[in-house]
C-alpha atoms as a PDB file:
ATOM      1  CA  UNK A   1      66.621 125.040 177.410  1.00  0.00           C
ATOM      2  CA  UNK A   2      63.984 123.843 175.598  1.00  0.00           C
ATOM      3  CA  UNK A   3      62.000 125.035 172.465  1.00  0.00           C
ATOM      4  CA  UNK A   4      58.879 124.588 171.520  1.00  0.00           C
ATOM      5  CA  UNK A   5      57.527 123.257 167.998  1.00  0.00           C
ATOM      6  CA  UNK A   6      54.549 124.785 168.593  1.00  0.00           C
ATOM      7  CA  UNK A   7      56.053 128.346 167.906  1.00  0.00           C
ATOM      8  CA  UNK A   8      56.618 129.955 164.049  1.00  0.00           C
ATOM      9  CA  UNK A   9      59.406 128.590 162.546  1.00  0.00           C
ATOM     10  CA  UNK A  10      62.441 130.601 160.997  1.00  0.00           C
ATOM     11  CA  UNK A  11      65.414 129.335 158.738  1.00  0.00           C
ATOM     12  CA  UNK A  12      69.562 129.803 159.423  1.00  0.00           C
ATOM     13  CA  UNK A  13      71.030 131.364 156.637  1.00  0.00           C
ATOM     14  CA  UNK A  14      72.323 129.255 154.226  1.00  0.00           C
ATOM     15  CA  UNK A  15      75.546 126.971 154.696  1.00  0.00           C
ATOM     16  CA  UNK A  16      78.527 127.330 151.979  1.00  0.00           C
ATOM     17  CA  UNK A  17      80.731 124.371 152.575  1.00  0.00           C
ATOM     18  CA  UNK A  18      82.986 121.621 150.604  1.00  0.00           C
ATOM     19  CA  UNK A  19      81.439 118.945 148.890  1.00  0.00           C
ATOM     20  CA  UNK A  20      83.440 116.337 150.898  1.00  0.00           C
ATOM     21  CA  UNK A  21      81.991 118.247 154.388  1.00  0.00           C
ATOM     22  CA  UNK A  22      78.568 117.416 152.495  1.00  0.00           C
ATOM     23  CA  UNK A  23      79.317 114.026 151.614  1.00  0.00           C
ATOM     24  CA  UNK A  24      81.003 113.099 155.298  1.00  0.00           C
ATOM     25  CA  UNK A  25      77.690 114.793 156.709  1.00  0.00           C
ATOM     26  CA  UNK A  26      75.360 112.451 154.625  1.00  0.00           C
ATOM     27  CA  UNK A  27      77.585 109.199 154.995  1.00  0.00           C
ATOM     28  CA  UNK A  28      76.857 109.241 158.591  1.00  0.00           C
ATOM     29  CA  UNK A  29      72.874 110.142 158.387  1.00  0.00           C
ATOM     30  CA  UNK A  30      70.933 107.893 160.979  1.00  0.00           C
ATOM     31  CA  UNK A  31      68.135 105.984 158.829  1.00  0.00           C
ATOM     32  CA  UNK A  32      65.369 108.377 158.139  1.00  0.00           C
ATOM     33  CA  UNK A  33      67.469 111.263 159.259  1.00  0.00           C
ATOM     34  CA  UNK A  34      67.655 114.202 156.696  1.00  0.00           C
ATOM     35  CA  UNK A  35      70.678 116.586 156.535  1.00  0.00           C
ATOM     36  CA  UNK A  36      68.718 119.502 157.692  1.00  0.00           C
ATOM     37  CA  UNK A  37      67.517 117.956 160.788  1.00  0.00           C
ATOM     38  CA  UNK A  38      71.448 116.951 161.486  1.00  0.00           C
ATOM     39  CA  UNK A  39      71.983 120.365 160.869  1.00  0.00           C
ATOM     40  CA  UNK A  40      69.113 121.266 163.187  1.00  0.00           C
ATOM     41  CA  UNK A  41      70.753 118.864 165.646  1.00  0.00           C
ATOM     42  CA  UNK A  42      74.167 119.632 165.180  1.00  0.00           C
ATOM     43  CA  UNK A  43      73.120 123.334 166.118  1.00  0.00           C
ATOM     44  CA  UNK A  44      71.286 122.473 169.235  1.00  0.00           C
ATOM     45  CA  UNK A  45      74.344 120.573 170.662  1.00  0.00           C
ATOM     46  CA  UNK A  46      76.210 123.200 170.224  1.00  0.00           C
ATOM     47  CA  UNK A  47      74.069 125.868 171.836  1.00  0.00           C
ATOM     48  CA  UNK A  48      74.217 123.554 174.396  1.00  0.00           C
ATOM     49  CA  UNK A  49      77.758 123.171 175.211  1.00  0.00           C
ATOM     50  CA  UNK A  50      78.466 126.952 174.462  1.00  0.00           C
ATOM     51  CA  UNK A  51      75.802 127.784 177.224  1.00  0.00           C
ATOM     52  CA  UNK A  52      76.890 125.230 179.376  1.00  0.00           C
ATOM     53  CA  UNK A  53      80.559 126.772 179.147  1.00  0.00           C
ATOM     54  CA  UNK A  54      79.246 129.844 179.792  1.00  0.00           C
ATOM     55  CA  UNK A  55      77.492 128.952 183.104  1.00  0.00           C
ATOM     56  CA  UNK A  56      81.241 126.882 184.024  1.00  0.00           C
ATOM     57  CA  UNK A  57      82.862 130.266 183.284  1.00  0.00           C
ATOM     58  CA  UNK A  58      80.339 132.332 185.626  1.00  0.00           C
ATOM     59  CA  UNK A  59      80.662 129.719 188.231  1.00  0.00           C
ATOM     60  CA  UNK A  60      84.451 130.002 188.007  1.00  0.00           C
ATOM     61  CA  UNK A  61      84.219 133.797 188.149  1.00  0.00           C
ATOM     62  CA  UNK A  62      81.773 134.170 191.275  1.00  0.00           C
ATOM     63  CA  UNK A  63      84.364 131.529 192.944  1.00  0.00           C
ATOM     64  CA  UNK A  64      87.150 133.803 192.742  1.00  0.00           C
ATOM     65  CA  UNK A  65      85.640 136.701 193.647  1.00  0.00           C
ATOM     66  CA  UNK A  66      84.390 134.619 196.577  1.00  0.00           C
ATOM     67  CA  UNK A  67      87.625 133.555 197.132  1.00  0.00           C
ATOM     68  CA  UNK A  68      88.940 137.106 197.346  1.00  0.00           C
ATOM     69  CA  UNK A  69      85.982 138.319 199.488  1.00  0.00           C
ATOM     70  CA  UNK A  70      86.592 135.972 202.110  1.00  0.00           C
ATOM     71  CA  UNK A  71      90.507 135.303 201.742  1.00  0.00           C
ATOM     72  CA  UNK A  72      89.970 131.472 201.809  1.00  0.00           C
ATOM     73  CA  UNK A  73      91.436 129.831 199.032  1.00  0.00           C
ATOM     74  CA  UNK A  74      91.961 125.996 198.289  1.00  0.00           C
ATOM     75  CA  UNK A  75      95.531 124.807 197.171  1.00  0.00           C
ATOM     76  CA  UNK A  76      95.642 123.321 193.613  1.00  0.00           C
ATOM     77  CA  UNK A  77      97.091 120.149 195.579  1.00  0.00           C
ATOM     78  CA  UNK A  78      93.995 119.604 197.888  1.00  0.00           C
ATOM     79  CA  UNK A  79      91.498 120.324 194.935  1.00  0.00           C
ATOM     80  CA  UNK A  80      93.737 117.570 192.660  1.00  0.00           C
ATOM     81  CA  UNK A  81      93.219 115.217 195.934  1.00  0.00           C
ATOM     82  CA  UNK A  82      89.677 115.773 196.134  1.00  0.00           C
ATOM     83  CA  UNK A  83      89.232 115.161 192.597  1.00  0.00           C
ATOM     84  CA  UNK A  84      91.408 111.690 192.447  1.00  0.00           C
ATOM     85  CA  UNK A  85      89.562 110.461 195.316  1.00  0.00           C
ATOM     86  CA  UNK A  86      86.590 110.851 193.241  1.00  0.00           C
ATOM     87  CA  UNK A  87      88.058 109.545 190.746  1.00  0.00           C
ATOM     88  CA  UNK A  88      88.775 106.406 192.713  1.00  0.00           C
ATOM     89  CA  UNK A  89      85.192 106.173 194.034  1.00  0.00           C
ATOM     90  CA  UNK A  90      83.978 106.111 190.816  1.00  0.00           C
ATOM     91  CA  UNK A  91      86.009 103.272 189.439  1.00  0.00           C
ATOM     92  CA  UNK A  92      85.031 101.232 192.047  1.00  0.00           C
ATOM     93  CA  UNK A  93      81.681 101.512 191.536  1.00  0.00           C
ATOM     94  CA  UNK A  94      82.016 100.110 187.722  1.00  0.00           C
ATOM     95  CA  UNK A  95      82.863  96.753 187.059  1.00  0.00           C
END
């Protein structure tokens, strides 16, 4: 998802949190990167991942209930196979 700069802004309430959280939080500021666009960034990431866990979970769910539908099921053996011979395929391709 993405948003747009072009829309009115609003603010996140205000953050509460130890000095040393602060200070680890500054100590690793990019050059001309301010804490509140860390925080900004810091947020977005993790709207991110939560949404893209979300969709995982849904996939997961409609999979079962296909599963259950149809009666075909795949054996945690033949996925693990499948997976490790990606896995493999992978590593060759990489030097």
């Amino acid at each position: 998802m993405q948003w747009a700069c072009a829309m009115k802004t609003a603010t996140i309430p205000s953050l509460r949190v130890a000095p040393e959280l602060r200070e680890a939080a500054e100590d690793v500021l990019l050059e001309g990167e301010t804490l509140s666009g860390f925080v900004e960034a810091a947020l977005r990431a993790q709207i991110g991942q939560r949404q893209m866990q979300q969709e995982f979970i849904a996939r997961g769910l409609a999979s079962r209930e296909k599963a259950r539908s149809t009666g075909r099921y795949v054996s945690a053996e033949a996925a693990l196979e499948r997976l490790q011979a990606q896995l493999d395929k992978a590593k060759t391709r990489k030097p």
